[in-house]
Protein backbone atom coordinates (compact mmCIF):
# COMPACT_ATOMS: atom_id res chain seq x y z
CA UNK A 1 92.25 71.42 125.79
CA UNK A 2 96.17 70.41 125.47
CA UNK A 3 96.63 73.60 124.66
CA UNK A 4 95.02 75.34 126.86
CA UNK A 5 96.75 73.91 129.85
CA UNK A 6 99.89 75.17 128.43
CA UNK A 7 98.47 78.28 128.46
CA UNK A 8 98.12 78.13 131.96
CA UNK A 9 101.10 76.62 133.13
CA UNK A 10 103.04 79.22 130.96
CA UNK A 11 100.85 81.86 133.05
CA UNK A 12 101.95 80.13 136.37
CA UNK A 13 105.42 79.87 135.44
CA UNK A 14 105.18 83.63 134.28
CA UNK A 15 103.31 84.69 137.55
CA UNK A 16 106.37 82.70 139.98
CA UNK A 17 109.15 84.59 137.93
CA UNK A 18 107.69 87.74 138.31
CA UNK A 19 106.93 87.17 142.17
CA UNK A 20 110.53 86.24 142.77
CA UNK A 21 112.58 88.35 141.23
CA UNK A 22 109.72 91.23 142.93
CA UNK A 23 111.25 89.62 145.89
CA UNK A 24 115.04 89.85 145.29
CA UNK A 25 114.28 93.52 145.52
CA UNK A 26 112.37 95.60 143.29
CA UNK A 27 112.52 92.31 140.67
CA UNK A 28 115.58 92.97 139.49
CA UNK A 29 118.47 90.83 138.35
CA UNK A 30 120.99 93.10 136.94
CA UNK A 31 121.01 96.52 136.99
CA UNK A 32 122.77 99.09 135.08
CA UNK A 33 122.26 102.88 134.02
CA UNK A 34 118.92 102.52 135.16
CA UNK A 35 117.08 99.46 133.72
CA UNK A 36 115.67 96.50 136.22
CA UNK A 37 115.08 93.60 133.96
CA UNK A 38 112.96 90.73 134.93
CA UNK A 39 113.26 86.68 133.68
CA UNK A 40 110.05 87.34 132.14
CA UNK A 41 111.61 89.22 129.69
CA UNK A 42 113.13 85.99 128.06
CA UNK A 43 110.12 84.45 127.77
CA UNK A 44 109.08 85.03 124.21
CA UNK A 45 105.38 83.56 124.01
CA UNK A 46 103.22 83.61 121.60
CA UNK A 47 104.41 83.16 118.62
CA UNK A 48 102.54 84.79 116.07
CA UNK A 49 102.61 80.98 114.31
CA UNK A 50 100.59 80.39 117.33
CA UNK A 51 97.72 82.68 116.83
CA UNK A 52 97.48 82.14 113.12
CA UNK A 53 99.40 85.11 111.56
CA UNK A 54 102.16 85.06 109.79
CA UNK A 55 105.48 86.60 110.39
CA UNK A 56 108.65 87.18 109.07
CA UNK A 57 111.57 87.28 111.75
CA UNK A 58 114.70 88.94 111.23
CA UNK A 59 117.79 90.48 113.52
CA UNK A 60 118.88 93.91 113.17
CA UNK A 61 121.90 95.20 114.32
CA UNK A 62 122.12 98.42 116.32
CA UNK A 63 124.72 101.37 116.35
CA UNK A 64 126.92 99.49 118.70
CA UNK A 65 126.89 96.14 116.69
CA UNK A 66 124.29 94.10 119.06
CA UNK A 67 121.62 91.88 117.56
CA UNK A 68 117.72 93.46 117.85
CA UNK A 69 115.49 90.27 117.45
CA UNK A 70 112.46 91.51 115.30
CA UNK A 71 108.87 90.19 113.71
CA UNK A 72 107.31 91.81 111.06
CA UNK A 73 103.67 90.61 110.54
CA UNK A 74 102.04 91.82 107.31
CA UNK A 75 98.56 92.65 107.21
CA UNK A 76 96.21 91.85 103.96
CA UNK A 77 95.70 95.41 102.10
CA UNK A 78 97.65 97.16 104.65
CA UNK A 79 96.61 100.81 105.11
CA UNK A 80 100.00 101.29 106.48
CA UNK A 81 102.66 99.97 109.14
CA UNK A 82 102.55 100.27 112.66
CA UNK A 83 105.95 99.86 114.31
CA UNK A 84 105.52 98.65 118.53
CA UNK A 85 107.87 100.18 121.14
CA UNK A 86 106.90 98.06 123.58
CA UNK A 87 107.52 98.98 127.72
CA UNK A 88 109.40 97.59 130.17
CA UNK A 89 109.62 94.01 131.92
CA UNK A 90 108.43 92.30 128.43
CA UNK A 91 109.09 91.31 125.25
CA UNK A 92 107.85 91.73 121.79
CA UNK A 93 105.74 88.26 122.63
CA UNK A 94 103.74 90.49 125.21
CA UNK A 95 102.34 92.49 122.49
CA UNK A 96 100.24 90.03 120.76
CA UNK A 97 96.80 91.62 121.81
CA UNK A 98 97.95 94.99 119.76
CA UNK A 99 99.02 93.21 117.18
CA UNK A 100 96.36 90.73 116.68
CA UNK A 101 94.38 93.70 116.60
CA UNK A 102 96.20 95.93 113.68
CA UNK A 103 96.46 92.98 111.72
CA UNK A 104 92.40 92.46 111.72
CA UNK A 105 92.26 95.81 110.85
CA UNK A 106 94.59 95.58 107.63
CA UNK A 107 97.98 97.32 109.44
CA UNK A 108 101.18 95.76 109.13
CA UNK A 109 103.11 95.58 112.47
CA UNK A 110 107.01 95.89 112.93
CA UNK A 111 107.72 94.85 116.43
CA UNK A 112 111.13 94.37 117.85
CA UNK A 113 112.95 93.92 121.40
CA UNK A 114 115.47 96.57 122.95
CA UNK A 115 118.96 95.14 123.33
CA UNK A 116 119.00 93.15 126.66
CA UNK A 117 115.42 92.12 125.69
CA UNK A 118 113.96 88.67 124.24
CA UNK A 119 116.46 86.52 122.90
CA UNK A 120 118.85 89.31 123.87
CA UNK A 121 120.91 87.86 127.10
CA UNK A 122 122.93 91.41 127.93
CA UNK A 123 122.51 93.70 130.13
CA UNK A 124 119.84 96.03 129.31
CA UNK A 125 120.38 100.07 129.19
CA UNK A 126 118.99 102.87 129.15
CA UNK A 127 121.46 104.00 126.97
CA UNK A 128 120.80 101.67 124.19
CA UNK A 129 116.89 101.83 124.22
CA UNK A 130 116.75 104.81 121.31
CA UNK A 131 119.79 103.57 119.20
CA UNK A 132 117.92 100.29 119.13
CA UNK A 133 114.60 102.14 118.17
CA UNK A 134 116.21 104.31 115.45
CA UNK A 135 117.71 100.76 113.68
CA UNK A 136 113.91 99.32 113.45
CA UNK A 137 112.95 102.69 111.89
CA UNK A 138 115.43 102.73 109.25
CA UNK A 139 114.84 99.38 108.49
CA UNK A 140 110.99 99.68 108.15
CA UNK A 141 111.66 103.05 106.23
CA UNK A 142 113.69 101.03 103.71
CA UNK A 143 110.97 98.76 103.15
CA UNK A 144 108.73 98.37 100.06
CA UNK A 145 105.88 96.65 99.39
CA UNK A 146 102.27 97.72 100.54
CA UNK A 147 101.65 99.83 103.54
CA UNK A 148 105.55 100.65 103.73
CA UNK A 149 104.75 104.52 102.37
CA UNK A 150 102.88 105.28 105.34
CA UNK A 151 104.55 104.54 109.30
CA UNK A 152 102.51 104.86 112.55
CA UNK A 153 104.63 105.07 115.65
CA UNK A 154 103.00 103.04 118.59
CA UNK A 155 105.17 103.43 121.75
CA UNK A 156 104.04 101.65 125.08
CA UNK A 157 104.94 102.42 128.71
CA UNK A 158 109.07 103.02 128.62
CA UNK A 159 108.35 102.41 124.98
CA UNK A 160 106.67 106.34 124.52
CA UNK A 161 110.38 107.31 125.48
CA UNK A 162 111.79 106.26 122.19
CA UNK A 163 108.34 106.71 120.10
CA UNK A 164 107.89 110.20 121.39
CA UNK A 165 111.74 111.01 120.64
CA UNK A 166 111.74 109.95 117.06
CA UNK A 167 108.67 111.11 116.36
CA UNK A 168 110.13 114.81 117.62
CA UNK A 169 112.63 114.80 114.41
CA UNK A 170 109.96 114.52 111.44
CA UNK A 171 111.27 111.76 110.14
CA UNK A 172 110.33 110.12 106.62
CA UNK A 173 107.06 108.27 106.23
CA UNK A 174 105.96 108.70 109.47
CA UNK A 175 102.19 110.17 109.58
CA UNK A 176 101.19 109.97 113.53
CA UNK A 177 102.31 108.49 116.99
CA UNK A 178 100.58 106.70 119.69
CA UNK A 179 101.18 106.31 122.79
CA UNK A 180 99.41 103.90 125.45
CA UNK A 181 100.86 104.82 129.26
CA UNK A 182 103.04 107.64 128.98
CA UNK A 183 104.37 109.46 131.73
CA UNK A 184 106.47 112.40 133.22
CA UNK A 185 108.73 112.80 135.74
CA UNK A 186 105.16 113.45 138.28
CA UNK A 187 105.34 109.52 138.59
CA UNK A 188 105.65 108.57 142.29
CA UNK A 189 108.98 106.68 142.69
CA UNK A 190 107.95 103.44 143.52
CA UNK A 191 106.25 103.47 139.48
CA UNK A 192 109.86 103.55 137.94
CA UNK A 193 110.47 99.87 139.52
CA UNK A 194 107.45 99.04 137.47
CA UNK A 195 108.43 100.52 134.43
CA UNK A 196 112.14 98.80 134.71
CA UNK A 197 114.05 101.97 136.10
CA UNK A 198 115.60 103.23 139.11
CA UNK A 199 113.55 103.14 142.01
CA UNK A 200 115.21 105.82 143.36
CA UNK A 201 114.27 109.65 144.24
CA UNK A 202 116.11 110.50 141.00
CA UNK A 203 114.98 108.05 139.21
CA UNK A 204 113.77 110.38 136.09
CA UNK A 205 117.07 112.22 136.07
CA UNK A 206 118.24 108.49 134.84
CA UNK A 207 116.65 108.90 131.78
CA UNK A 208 118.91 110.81 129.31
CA UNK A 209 118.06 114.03 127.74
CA UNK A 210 117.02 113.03 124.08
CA UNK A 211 114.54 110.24 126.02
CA UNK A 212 112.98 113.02 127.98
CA UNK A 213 109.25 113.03 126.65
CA UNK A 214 108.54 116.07 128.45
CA UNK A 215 111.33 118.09 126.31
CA UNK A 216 110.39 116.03 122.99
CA UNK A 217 106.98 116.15 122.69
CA UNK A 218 106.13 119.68 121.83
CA UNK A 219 108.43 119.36 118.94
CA UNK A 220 106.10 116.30 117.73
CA UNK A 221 104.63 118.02 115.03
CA UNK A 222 102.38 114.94 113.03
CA UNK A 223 99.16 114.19 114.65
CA UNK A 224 99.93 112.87 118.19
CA UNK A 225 97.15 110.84 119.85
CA UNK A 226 97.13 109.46 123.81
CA UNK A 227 95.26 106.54 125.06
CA UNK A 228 95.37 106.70 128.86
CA UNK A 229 93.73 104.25 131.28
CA UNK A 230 91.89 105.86 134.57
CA UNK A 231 92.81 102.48 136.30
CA UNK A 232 96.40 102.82 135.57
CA UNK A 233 98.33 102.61 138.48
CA UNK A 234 101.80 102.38 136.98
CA UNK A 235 101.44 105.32 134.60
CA UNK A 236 98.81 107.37 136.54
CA UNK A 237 96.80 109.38 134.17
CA UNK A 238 97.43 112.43 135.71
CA UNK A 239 101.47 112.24 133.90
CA UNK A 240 99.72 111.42 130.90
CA UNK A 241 97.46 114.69 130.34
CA UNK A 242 100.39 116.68 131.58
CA UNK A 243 102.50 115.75 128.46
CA UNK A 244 99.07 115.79 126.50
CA UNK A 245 99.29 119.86 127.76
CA UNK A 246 102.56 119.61 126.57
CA UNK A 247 101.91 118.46 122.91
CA UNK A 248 100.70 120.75 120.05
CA UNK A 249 97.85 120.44 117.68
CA UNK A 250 97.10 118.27 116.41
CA UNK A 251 96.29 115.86 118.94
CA UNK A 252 93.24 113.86 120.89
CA UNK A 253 93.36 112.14 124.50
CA UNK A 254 90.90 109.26 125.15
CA UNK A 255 90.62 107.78 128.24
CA UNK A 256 89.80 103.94 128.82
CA UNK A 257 89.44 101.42 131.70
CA UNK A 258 91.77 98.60 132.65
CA UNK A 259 94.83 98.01 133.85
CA UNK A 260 98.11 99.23 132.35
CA UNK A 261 98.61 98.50 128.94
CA UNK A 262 96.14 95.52 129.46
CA UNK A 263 92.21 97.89 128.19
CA UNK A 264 93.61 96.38 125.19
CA UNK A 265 91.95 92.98 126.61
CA UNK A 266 90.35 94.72 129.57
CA UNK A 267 88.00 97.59 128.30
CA UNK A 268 85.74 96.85 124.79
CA UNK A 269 86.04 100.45 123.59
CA UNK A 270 89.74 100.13 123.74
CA UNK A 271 89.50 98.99 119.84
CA UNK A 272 87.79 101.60 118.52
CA UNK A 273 89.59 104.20 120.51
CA UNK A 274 92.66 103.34 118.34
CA UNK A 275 90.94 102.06 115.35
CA UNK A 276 88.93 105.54 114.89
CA UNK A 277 92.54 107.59 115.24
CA UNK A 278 94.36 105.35 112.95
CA UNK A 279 91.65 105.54 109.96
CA UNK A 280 91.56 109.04 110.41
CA UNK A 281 95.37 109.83 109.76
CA UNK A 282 95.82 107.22 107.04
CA UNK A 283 92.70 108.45 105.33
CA UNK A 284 94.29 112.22 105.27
């Protein structure tokens, strides 16, 4: 009971942040080369102690020598690893439905917060969101242990930016990529406030070249598969079958309900939309 009253009061207190710093314009409180972060983006709950899983938590240090706060939670006989570029506006903590999720169904899950993220009080950037990215892949490519020979890129929301990008250079280990509301530069301008950029006219031409998913994605050569919500409103579905146009074979679209990034909770065939995919590349 105890417990689930702090639940709710975390919710509240969530809910206020959110609605004032929407109303200090856009919900930002700093901005710089393009990124709008919110004070919910501090608040790092769950825990992964919390929901009963184990994790081991570690800080990475990116290309320009600033701390990336990370989890790794393993799974029991992991197929593989499943690394989470998570969106805008969160944190790693805001992930705990996907990674509840892997974890039942035996994937480990390396999950980590952009600089200016989390426990990360600087300024966040645009400019350090791959950088950041690219230090969680090493490290997870330097792992051993089981499930380490086999890595499934899962990027979210802004998080598809740096998924889609990395997964556009072949690199080692890596046998598919997600991605869960992904967008092109088709988003009406009032989305990028949502996503944590610009909201400006050119708010896409903020997004530097080697983000661009529409120029990265056809190079994606590993099996690529989209999960799109119809309800979206955020990441309309509409920029999401545009890049799916975009992409090679092999890929596969499936289309859920709910609202964005939340069919995880929202929409019951959400699990096996992802489960299905993920079976199928680790079993080739």
């Amino acid at each position: 009971m105890n417990d689930g009253r702090s639940r709710t009061r975390l919710s509240i207190v969530a809910g206020l942040l959110l609605l004032a710093g929407s109303s200090l314009g856009c919900g930002a409180i700093a901005v710089e080369n393009g990124i709008f972060p919110l004070p919910t983006i501090h608040l790092i709950w769950p825990l992964p102690e919390q929901l009963g899983l184990s994790a081991e938590s570690m800080t990475l240090t990116s290309d320009n020598g600033g701390p990336i706060y990370c989890w790794f939670i393993p799974a029991e006989d992991p197929q593989a690893t499943v690394i989470i570029h998570h969106g805008a506006l969160i944190n790693r903590s805001a992930t705990s439905d996907h990674y509840q999720l892997l974890n039942r169904h035996h994937y480990n899950v390396f999950v980590y917060d952009y600089q200016g993220f989390g426990e990360s009080l600087v300024v966040a950037q645009l400019a350090t969101v791959l950088p950041d990215a690219d230090a969680a892949l090493a490290h997870v490519q330097q792992r051993d242990g089981p499930g380490s020979e086999k890595i499934i890129l899962f990027g979210q929301s802004m998080g598809t930016l740096p998924a889609i990008a990395q997964a556009a250079r072949s690199p080692d280990r890596v046998i598919a990529l997600v991605i869960e509301g992904s967008f092109t530069e088709t988003l009406p301008t009032w989305a990028f406030t949502l996503l944590g950029i610009a909201p400006d006219p050119l708010a896409y031409d903020r997004i530097p070249d080697e983000l661009n998913s529409g120029l990265n994605i056809p190079s994606v050569t590993i099996p690529k598969h989209f999960i799109q919500s119809r309800n979206d409103q955020t990441t309309p579905i509409a920029g999401a079958r545009t890049l799916y146009e975009l992409a090679t074979e092999p890929k596969s679209f499936v289309e859920v309900g709910g609202s964005h990034l939340l069919s995880v909770k929202q929409d019951p065939s959400y699990e096996a939309a992802l489960v299905n995919f993920l079976s199928d590349v680790v079993g080739d």
